[in-house]
N, C-alpha and C. Protein backbone atom coordinates (compact mmCIF):
# COMPACT_ATOMS: atom_id res chain seq x y z
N UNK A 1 88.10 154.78 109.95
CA UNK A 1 89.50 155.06 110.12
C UNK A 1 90.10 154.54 111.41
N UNK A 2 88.93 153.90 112.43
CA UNK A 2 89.74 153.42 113.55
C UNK A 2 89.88 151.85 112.93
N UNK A 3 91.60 151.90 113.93
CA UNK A 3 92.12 150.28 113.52
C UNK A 3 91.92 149.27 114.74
N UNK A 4 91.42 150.43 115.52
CA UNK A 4 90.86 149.47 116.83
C UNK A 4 91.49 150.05 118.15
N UNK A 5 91.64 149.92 119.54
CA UNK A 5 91.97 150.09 120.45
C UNK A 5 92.18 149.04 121.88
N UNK A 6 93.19 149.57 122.07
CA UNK A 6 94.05 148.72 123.57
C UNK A 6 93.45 149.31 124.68
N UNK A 7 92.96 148.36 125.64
CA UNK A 7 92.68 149.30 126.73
C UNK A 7 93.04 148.49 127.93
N UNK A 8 93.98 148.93 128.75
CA UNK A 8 94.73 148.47 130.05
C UNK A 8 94.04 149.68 131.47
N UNK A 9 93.87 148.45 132.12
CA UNK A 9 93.25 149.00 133.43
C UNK A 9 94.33 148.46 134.68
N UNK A 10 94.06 149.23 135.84
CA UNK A 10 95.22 149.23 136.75
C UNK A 10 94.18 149.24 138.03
N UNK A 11 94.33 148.85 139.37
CA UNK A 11 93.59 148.89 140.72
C UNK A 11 94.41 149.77 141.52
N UNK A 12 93.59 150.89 141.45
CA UNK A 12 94.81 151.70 142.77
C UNK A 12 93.62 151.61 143.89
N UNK A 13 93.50 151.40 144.78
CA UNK A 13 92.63 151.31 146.03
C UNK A 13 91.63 150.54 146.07
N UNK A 14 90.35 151.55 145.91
CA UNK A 14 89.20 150.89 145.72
C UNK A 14 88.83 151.36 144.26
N UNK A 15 89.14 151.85 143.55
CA UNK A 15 89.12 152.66 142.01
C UNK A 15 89.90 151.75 140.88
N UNK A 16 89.38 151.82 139.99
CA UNK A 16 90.03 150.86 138.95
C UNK A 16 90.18 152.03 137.77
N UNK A 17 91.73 152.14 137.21
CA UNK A 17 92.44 153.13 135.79
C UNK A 17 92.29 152.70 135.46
N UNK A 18 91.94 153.22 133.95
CA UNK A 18 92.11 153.19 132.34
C UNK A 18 92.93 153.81 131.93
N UNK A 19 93.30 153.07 130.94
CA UNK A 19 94.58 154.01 130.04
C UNK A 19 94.02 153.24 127.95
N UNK A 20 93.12 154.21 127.37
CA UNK A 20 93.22 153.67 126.30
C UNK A 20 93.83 153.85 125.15
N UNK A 21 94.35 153.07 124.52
CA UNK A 21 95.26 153.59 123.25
C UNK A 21 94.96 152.78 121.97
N UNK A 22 93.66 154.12 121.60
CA UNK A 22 93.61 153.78 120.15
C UNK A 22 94.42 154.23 118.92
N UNK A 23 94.40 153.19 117.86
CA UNK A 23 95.14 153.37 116.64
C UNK A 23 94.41 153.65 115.48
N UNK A 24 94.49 154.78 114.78
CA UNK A 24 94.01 155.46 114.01
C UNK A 24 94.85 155.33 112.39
N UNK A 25 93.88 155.22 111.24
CA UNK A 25 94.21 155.28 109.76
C UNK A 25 95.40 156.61 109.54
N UNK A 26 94.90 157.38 109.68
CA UNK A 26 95.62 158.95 109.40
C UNK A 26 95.23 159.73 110.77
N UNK A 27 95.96 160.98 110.81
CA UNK A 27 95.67 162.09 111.65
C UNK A 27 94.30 162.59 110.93
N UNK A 28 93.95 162.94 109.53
CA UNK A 28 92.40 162.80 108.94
C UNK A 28 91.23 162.37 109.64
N UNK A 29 91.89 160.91 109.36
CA UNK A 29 90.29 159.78 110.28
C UNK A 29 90.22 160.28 111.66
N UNK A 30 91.19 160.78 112.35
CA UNK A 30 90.86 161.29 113.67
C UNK A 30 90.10 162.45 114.10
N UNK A 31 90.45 163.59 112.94
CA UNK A 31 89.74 164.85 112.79
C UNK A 31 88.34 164.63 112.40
N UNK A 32 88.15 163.61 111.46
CA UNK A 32 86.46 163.18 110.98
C UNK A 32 86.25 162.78 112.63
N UNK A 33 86.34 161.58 113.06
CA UNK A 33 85.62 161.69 114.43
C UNK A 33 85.50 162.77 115.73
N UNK A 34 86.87 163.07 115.84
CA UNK A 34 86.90 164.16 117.02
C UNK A 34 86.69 165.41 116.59
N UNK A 35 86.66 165.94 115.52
CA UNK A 35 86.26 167.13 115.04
C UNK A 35 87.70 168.27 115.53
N UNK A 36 87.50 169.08 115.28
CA UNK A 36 89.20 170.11 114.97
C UNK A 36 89.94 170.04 115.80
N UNK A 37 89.45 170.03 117.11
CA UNK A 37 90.08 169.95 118.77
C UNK A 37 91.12 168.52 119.18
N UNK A 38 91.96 167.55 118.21
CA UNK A 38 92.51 166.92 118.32
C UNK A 38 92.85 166.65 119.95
N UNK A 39 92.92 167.65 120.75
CA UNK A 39 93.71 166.98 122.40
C UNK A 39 92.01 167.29 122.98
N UNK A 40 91.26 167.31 122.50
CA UNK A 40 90.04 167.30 123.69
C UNK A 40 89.45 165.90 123.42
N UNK A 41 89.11 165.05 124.51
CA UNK A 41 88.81 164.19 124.49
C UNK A 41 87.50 164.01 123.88
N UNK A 42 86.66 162.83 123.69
CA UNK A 42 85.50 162.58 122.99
C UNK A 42 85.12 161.86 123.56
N UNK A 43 83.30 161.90 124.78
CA UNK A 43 82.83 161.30 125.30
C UNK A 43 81.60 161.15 124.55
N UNK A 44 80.42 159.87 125.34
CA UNK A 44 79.62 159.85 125.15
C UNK A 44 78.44 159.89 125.99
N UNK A 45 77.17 160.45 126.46
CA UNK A 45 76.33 160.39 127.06
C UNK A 45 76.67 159.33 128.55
N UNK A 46 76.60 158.49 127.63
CA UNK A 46 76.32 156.80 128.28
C UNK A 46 77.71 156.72 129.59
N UNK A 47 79.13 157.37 129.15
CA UNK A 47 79.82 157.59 129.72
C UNK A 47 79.74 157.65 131.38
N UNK A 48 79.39 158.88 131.42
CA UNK A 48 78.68 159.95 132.90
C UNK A 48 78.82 158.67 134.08
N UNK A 49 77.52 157.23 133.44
CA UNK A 49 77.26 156.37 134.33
C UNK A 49 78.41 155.74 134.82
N UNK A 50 79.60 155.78 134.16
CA UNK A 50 80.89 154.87 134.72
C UNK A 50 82.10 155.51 135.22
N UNK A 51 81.90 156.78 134.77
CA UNK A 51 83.35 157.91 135.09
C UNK A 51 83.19 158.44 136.29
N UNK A 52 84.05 158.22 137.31
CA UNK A 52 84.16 159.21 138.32
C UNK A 52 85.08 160.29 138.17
N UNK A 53 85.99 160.26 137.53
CA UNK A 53 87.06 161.51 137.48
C UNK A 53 87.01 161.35 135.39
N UNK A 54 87.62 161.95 134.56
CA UNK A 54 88.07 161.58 133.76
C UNK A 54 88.87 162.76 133.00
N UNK A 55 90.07 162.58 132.19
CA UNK A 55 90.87 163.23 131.60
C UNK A 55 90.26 163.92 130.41
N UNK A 56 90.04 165.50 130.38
CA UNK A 56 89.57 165.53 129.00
C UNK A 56 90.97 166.26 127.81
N UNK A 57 92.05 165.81 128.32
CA UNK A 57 92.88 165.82 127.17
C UNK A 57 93.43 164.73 126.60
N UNK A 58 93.78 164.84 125.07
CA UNK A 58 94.06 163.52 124.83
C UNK A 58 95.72 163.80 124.21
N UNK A 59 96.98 162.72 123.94
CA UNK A 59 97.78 163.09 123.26
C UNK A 59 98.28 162.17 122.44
N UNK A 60 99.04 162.47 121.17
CA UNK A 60 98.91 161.65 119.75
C UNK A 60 100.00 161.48 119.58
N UNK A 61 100.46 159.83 118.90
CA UNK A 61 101.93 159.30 119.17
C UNK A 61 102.02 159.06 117.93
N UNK A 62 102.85 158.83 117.40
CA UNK A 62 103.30 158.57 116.20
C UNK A 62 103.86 156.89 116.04
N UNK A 63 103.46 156.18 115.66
CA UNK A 63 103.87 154.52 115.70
C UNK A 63 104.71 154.75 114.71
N UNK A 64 106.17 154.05 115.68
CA UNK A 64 107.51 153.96 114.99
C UNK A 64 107.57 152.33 114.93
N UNK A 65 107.15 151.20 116.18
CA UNK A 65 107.35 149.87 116.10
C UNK A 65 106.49 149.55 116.12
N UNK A 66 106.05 148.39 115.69
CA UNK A 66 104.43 147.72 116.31
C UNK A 66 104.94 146.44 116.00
N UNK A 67 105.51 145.18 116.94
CA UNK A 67 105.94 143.91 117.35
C UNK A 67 104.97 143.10 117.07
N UNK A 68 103.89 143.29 116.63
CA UNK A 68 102.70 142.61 116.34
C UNK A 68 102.92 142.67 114.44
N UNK A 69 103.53 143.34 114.07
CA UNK A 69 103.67 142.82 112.23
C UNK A 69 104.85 142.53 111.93
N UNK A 70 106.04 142.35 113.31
CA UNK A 70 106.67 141.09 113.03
C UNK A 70 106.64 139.95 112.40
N UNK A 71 107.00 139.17 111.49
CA UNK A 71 106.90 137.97 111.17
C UNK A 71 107.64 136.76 111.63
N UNK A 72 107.63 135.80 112.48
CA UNK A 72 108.68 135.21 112.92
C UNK A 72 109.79 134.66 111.70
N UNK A 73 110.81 134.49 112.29
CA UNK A 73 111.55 133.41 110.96
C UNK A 73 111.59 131.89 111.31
């Protein structure tokens, strides 16, 4: 159910942000992976080694445009 994900990073000092924004089939396909807790984030083990701080809430947008299934004329 994932359609894939954007992920933009930013340099504030000596620390490098993430901001990722994945796109999901249904609110469904999201509940199959993250399980009932929709705003708690979903890590993995492997994680730990790269995170120094990290957000464990997440929040869910509703795609009204997406400029990418534009078609030119």
């Amino acid at each position: 159910g994932n359609r894939g994900v954007l992920a933009l990073r930013r340099l504030v000092k000596d620390r490098a942000e993430f901001l990722l924004v994945s796109l999901w089939d249904s609110e469904e396909a999201i509940h199959r992976f993250a399980g009932d807790d929709l705003e708690r984030a979903v890590f993995y083990p492997e994680d730990e080694r790269f995170l120094v701080d990290r957000d464990d809430h997440v929040s869910h947008y509703e795609v009204v445009f997406d400029s990418a299934l534009v078609t030119p004329h």
